[in-house]
Protein backbone atom coordinates (compact mmCIF):
# COMPACT_ATOMS: atom_id res chain seq x y z
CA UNK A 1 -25.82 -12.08 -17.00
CA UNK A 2 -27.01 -15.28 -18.10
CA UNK A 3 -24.68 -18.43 -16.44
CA UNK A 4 -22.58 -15.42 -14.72
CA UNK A 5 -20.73 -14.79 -18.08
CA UNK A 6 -20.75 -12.17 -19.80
CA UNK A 7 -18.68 -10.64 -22.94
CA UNK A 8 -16.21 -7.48 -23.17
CA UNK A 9 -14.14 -6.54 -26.27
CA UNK A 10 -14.16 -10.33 -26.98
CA UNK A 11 -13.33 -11.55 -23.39
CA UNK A 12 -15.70 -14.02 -21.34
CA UNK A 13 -15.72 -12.61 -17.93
CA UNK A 14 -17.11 -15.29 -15.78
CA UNK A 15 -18.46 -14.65 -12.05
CA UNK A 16 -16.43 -17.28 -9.56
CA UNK A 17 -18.96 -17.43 -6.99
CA UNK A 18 -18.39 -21.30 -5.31
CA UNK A 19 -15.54 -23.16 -3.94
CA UNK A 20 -16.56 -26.07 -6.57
CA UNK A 21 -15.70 -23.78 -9.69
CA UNK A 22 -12.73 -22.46 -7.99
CA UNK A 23 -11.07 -25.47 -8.06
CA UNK A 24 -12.40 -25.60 -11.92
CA UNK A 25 -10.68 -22.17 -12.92
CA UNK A 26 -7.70 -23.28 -10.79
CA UNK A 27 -7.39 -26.38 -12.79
CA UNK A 28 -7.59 -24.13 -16.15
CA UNK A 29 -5.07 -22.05 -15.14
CA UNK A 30 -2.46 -23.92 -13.41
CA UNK A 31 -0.75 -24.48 -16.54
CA UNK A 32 -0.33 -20.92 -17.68
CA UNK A 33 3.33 -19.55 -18.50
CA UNK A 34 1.70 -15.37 -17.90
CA UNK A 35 -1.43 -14.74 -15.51
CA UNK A 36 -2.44 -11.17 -15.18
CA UNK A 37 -4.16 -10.18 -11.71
CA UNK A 38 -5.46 -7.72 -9.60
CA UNK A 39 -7.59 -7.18 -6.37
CA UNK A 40 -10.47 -5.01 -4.96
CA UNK A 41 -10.39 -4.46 -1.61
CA UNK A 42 -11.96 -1.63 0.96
CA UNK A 43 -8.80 -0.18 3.16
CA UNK A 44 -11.39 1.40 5.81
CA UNK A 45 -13.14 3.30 3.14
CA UNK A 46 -16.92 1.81 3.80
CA UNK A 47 -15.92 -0.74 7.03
CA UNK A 48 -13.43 -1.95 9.12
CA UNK A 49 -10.32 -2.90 8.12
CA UNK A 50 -8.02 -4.07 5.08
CA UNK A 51 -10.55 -6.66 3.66
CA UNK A 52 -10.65 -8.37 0.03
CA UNK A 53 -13.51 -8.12 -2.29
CA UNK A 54 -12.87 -9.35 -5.05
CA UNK A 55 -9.94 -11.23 -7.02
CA UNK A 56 -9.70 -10.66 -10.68
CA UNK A 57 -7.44 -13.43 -12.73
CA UNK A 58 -6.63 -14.31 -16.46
CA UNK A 59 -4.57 -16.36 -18.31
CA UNK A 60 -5.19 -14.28 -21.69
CA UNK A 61 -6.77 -16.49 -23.01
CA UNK A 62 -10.21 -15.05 -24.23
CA UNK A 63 -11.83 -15.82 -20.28
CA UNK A 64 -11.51 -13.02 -17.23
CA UNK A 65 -12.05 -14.62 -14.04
CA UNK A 66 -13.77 -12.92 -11.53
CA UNK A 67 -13.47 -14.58 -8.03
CA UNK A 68 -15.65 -13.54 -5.48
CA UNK A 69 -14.43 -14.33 -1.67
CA UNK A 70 -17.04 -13.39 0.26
CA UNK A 71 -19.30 -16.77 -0.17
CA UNK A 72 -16.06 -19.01 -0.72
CA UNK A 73 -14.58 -21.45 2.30
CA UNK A 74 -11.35 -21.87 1.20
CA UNK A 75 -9.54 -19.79 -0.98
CA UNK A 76 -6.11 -21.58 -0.08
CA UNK A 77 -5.79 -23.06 -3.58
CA UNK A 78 -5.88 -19.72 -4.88
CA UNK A 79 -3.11 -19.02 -2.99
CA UNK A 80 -1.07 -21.88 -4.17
CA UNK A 81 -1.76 -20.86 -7.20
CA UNK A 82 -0.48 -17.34 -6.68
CA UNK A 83 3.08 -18.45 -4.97
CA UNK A 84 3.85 -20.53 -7.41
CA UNK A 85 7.18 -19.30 -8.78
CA UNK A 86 6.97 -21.05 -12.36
CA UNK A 87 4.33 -18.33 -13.78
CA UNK A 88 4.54 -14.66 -13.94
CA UNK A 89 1.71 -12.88 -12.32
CA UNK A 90 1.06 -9.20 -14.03
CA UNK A 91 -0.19 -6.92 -11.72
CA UNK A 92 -0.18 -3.01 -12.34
CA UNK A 93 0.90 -1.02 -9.15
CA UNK A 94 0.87 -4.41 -6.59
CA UNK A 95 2.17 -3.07 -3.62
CA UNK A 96 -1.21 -2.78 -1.88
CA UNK A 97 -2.24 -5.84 -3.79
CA UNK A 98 1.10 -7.67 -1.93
CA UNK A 99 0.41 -6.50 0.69
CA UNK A 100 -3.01 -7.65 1.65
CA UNK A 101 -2.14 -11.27 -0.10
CA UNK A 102 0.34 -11.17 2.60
CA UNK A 103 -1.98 -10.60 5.13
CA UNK A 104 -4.17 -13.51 4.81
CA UNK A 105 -1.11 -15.36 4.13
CA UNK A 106 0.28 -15.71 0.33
CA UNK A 107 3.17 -14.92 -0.50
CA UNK A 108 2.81 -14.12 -4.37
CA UNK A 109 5.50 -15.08 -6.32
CA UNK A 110 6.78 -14.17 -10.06
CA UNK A 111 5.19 -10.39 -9.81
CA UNK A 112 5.75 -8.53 -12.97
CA UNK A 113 4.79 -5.34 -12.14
CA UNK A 114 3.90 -3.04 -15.26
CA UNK A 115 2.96 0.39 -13.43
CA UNK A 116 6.78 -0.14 -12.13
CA UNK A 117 7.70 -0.71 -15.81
CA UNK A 118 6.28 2.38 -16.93
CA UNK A 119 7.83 4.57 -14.29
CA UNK A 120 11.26 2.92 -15.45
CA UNK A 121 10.52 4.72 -19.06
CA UNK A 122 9.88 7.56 -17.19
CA UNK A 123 5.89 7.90 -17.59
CA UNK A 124 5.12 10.77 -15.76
CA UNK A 125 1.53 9.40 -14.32
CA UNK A 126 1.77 5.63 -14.87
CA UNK A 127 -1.68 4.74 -14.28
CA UNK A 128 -3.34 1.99 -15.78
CA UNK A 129 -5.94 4.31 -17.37
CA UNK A 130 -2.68 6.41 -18.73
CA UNK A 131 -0.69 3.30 -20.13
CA UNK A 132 -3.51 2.38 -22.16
CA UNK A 133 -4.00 5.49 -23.51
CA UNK A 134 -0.14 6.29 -24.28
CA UNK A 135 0.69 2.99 -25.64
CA UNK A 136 -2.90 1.44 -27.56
CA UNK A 137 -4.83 5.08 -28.02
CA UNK A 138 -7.22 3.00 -25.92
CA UNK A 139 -9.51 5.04 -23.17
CA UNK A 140 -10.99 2.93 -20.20
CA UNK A 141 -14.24 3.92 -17.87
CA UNK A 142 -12.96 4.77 -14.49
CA UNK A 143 -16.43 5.44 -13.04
CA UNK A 144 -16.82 2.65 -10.54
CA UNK A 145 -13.09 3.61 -9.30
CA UNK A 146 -14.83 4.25 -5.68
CA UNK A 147 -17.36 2.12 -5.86
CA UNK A 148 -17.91 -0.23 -2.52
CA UNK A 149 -17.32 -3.50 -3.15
CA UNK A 150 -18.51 -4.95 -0.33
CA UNK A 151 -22.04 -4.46 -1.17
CA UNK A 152 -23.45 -7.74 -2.80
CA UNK A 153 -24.89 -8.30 -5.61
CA UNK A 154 -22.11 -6.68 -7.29
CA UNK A 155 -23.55 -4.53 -10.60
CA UNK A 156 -23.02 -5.10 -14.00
CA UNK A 157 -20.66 -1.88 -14.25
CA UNK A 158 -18.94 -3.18 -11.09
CA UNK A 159 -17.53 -6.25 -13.07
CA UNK A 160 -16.93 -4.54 -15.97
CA UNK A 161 -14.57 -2.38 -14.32
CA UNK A 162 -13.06 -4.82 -12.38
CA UNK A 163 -12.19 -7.49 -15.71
CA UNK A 164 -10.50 -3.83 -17.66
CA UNK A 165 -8.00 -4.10 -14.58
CA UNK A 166 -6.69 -7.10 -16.05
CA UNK A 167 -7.89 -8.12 -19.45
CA UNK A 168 -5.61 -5.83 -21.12
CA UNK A 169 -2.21 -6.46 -19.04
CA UNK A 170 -0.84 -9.44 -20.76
CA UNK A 171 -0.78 -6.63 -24.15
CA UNK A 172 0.48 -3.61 -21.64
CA UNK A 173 3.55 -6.08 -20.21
CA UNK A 174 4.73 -7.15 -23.37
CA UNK A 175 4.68 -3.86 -24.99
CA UNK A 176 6.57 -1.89 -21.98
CA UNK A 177 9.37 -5.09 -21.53
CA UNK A 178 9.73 -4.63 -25.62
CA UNK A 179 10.98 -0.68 -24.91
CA UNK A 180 12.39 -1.60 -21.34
CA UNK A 181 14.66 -4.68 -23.28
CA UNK A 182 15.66 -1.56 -25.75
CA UNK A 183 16.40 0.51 -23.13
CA UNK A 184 18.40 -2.37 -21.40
CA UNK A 185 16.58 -1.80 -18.37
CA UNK A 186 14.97 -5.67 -18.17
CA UNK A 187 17.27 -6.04 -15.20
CA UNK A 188 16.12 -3.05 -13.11
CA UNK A 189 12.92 -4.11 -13.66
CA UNK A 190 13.66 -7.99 -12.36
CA UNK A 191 15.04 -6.25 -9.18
CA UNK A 192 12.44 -3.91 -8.27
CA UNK A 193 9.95 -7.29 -8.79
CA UNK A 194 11.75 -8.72 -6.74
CA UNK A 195 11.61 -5.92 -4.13
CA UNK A 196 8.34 -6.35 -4.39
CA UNK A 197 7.99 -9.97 -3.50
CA UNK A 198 9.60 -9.52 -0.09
CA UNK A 199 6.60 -7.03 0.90
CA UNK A 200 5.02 -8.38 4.47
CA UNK A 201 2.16 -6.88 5.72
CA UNK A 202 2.65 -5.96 9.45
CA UNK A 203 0.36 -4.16 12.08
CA UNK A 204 2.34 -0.07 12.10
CA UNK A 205 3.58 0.46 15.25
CA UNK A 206 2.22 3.18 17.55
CA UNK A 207 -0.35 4.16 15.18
CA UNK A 208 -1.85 6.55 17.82
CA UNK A 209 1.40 8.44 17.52
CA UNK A 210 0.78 8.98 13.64
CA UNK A 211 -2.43 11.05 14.39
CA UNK A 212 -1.96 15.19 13.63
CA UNK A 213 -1.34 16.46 16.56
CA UNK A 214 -0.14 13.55 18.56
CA UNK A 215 3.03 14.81 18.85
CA UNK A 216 2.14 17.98 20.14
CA UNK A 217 0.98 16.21 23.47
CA UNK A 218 3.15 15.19 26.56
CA UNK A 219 4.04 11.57 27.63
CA UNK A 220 1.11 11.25 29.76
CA UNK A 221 -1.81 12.55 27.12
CA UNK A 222 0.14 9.99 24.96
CA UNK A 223 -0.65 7.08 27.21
CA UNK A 224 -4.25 8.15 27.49
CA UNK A 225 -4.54 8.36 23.34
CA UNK A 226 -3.31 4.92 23.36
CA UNK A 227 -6.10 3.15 25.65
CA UNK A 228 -8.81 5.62 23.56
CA UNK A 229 -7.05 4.67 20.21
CA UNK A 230 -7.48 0.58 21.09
CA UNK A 231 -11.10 1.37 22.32
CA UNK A 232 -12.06 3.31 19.66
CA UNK A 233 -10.50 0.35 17.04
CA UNK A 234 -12.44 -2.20 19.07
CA UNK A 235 -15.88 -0.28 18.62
CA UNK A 236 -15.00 0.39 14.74
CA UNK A 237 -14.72 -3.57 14.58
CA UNK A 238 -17.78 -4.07 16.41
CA UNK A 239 -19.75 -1.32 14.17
CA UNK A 240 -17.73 -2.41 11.13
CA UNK A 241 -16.97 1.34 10.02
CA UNK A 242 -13.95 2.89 9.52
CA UNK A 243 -12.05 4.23 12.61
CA UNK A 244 -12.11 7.95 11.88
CA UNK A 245 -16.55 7.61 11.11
CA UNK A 246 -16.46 6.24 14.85
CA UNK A 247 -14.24 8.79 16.80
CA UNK A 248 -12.62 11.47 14.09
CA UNK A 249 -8.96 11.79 14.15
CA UNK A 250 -8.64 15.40 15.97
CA UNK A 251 -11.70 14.50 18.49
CA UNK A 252 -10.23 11.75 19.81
CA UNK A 253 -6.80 13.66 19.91
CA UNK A 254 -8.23 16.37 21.13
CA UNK A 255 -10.50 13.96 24.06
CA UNK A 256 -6.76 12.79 25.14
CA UNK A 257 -5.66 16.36 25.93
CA UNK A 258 -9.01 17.31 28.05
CA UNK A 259 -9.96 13.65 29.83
CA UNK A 260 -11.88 15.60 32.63
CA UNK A 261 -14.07 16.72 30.29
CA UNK A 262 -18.03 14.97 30.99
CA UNK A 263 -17.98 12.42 28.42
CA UNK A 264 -21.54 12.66 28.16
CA UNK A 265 -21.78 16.27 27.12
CA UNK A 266 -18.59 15.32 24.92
CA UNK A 267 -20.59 12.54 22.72
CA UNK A 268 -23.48 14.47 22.15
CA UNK A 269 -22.05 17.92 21.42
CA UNK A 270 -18.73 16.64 19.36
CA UNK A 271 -19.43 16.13 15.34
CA UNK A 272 -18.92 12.85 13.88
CA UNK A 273 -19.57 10.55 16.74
CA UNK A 274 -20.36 7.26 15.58
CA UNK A 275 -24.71 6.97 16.98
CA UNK A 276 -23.59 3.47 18.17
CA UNK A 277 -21.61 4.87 20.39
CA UNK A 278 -23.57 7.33 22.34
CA UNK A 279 -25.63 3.88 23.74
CA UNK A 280 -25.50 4.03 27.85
CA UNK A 281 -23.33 0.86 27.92
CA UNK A 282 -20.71 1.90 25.53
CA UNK A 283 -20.58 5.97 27.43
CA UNK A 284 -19.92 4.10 29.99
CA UNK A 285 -17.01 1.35 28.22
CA UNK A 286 -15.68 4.72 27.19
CA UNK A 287 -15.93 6.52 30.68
CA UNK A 288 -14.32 2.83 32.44
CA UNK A 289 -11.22 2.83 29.69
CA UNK A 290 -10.72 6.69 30.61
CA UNK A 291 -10.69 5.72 34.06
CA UNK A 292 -8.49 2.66 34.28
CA UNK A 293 -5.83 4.48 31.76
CA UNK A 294 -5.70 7.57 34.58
CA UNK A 295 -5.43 5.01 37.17
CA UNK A 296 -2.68 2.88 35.28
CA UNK A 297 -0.82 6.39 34.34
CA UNK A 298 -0.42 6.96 38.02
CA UNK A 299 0.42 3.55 39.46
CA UNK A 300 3.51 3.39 36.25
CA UNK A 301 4.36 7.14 37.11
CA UNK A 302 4.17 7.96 33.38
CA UNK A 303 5.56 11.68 33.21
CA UNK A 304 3.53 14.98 32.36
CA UNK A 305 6.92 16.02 30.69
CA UNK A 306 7.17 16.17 26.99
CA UNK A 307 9.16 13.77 24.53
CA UNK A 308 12.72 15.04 24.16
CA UNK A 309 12.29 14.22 20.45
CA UNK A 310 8.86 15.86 20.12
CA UNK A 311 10.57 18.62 17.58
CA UNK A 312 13.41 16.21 16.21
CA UNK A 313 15.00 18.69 13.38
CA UNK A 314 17.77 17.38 10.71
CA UNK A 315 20.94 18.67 12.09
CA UNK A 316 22.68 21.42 9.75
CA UNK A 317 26.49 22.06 9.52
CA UNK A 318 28.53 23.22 7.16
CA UNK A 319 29.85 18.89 6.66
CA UNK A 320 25.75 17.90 6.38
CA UNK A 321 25.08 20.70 3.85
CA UNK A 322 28.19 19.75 1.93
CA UNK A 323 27.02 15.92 1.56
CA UNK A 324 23.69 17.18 0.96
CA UNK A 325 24.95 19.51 -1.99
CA UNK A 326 26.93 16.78 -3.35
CA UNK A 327 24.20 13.97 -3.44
CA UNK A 328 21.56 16.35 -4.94
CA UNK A 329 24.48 17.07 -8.14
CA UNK A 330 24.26 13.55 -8.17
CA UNK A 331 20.67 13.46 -8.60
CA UNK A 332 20.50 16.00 -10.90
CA UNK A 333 22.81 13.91 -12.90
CA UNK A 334 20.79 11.38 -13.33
CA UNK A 335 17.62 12.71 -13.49
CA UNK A 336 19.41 14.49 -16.71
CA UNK A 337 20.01 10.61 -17.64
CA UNK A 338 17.02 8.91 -17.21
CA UNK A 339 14.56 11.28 -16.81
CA UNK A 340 12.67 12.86 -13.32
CA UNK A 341 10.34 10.28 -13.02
CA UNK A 342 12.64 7.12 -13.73
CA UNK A 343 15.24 8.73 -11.42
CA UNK A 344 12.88 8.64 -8.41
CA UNK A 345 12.99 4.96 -8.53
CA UNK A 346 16.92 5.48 -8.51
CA UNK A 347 17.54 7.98 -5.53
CA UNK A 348 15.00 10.15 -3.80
CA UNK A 349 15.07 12.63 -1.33
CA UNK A 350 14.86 10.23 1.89
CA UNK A 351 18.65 8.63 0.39
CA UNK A 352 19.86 12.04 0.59
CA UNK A 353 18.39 12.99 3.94
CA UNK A 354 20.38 10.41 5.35
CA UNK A 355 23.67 10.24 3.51
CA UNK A 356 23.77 14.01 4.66
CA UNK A 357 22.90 13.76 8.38
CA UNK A 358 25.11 10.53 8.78
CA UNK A 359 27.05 9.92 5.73
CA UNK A 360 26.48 6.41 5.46
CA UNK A 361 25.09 5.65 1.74
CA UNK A 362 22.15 3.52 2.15
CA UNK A 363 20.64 1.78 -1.32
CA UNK A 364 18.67 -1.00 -1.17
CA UNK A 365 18.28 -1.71 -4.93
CA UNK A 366 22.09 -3.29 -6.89
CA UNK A 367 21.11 -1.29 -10.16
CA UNK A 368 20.47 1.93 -8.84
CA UNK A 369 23.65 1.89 -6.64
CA UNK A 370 25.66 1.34 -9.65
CA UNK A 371 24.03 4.49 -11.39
CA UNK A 372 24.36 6.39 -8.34
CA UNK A 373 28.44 5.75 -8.48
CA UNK A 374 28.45 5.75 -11.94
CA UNK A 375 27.06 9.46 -11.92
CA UNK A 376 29.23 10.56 -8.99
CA UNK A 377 32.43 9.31 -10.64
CA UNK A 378 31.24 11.36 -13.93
CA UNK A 379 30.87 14.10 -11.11
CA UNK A 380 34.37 13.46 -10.08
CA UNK A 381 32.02 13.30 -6.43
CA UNK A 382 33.70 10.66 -3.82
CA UNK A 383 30.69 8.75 -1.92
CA UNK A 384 31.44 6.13 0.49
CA UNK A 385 31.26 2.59 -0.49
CA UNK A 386 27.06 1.99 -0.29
CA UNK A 387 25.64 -0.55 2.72
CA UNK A 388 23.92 -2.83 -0.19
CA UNK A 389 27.59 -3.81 -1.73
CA UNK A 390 28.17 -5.83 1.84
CA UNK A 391 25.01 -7.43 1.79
CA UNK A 392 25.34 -8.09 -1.70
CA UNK A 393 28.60 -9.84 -1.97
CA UNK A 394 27.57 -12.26 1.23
């Protein structure tokens, strides 16, 4: 790849490797009315963490950018770039993309989200791969799909695959807006963009809780699983693995129910133990965080009683099952409308869940409430004025 440039159905795709030709493509692109973009990243696939690995940027104009982070200082320009509201930036399915911006602190602006678009003409699998081949007859090499981009140097295939995510997306947007404008859908689209812009990435809360099984143990197993869930994220950090390839999921559930147990005998006869972690000082890191989370159980007097809402069920009357009834019409309605896969964007199952158990309408999107009245009205079906009108009219 001679000069890190190389050619693909007549686009340059040129390796960003320094913060010197950063600034260069920067100063290329600042200009540009459309960029398309996309990210790699590893979400604890092959290490620890959600970490970027590569940023992929175009302004369609014959030249793919392909940034490489890991050897840059500053990628803060980049950012600038990217929240700049006076360009469009076309990204296909960007929530995860948002999301990580957002953790290492951009806030993209101008999305234009085309896997969005596509589920708004009701594609049934709106993949990138599937777009292309619906709308240009055009088939695209998926192979290096799972491939770990945190390995350096990255292959030949590896950048390949990574310029197809975005060379083609300036010709995908303007194709799905053209039906989407016919449709005269343009302003669902706009709102569910802008939906998208308010994504913040935040740490989940009481992850250890979200393990299988957690909920199956009392309050104090609970409080153990915490201190072993924090010590077994610290270790993952320190081996820079994935969580689960350190402790798995049901082991260290499973350690939290049975804390007695002689962790030494545990680490050697339990499969999928992280080798790291079977090292005399970290047995006994683990044995000492065991210990101090027994002896901090007892001095808070944490309980040996189970949650109250450990088997939370939807309630069921004859008034939820009515509500329930009449929402799902409603749905049915409009999936006859717009179709199943567009109407999921509209009103899903979680809207009806809790319009039935508390019959308070809760939309968060302006178009979709006014479809969701529209078809209840055509339903001759009363629903109570929706949450997002108040907000809306402040």
């Amino acid at each position: 790849m001679e000069n890190g440039v190389f050619m693909h159905d007549g686009v340059a795709i040129e390796l960003v490797e320094s913060d010197k030709h950063l600034l260069e493509v920067i100063s290329k692109l600042k200009n540009c009315r459309e960029l398309a973009l996309d990210l790699e990243f590893d979400q604890n696939r092959y290490t620890y963490g959600f970490n970027l690995c590569l940023i992929q940027l175009t302004g369609g104009d014959g030249t793919c950018y392909i940034i490489d982070p890991l050897p840059l200082a500053d990628l803060s320009p980049l950012f600038t770039l990217l929240e700049d509201p006076s360009s469009m930036k076309i990204i296909h399915h960007s929530n995860n993309d948002i999301m990580l911006l957002s953790k290492l602190g951009c806030q993209i602006k101008g999305v234009m989200d085309t896997d969005v678009a596509a589920k708004l003409l009701n594609y049934e699998r709106s993949s990138l791969a599937t777009v292309l081949k619906e709308e240009f007859n055009q088939e695209i090499d998926k192979s290096q799909q799972s491939s770990n981009w945190n390995k350096r140097p990255l292959t030949h295939d590896q950048l390949k695959y990574a310029a197809i995510d975005v060379i083609y997306l300036h010709q995908v947007k303007q194709r799905l807006v053209e039906q989407l404008e016919a449709k005269g859908r343009l302003e669902w689209l706009k709102e569910e963009n802008q939906l998208l812009e308010k994504i913040r990435y935040s740490e989940p809360e009481n992850p250890h809780l979200k393990l299988r099984n957690a909920f199956r143990l009392n309050l104090y197993q609970q409080y153990i699983l915490q201190r072993l869930y924090a010590f077994r994220e610290e270790m993952a950090r320190q081996f820079n693995k994935p969580s689960s390839f350190v402790i798995g999921n049901e082991s260290l559930v499973e350690l939290a129910t049975d804390i007695d147990t002689d962790i030494n005998e545990w680490l050697n006869h339990t499969k999928g133990i992280h080798g790291g972690l079977k090292k005399a000082r970290n047995e006994q890191l683990l044995i000492d965080v065991i210990a101090t989370a027994k002896h901090d159980a007892i001095t808070e007097n944490i309980s040996h009683e189970f949650a109250t809402n450990r088997y939370y069920r939807p309630l069921k009357t004859s008034e939820t099952e009515q509500r329930k009834e009449m929402l799902t019409q409603v749905q049915k309605r409009i999936m006859e409308l717009y179709g199943e896969f567009t109407s999921r964007l509209i009103i899903n199952q979680s809207i009806i869940t809790e319009y039935s158990q508390t019959g308070q309408l809760r939309c968060t999107k302006q178009y979709a409430t006014a479809i969701v009245l529209s078809a209840a009205q055509e339903l001759n079906i009363i629903l109570p004025e929706p949450e997002i009108r108040a907000k809306l009219n402040n």
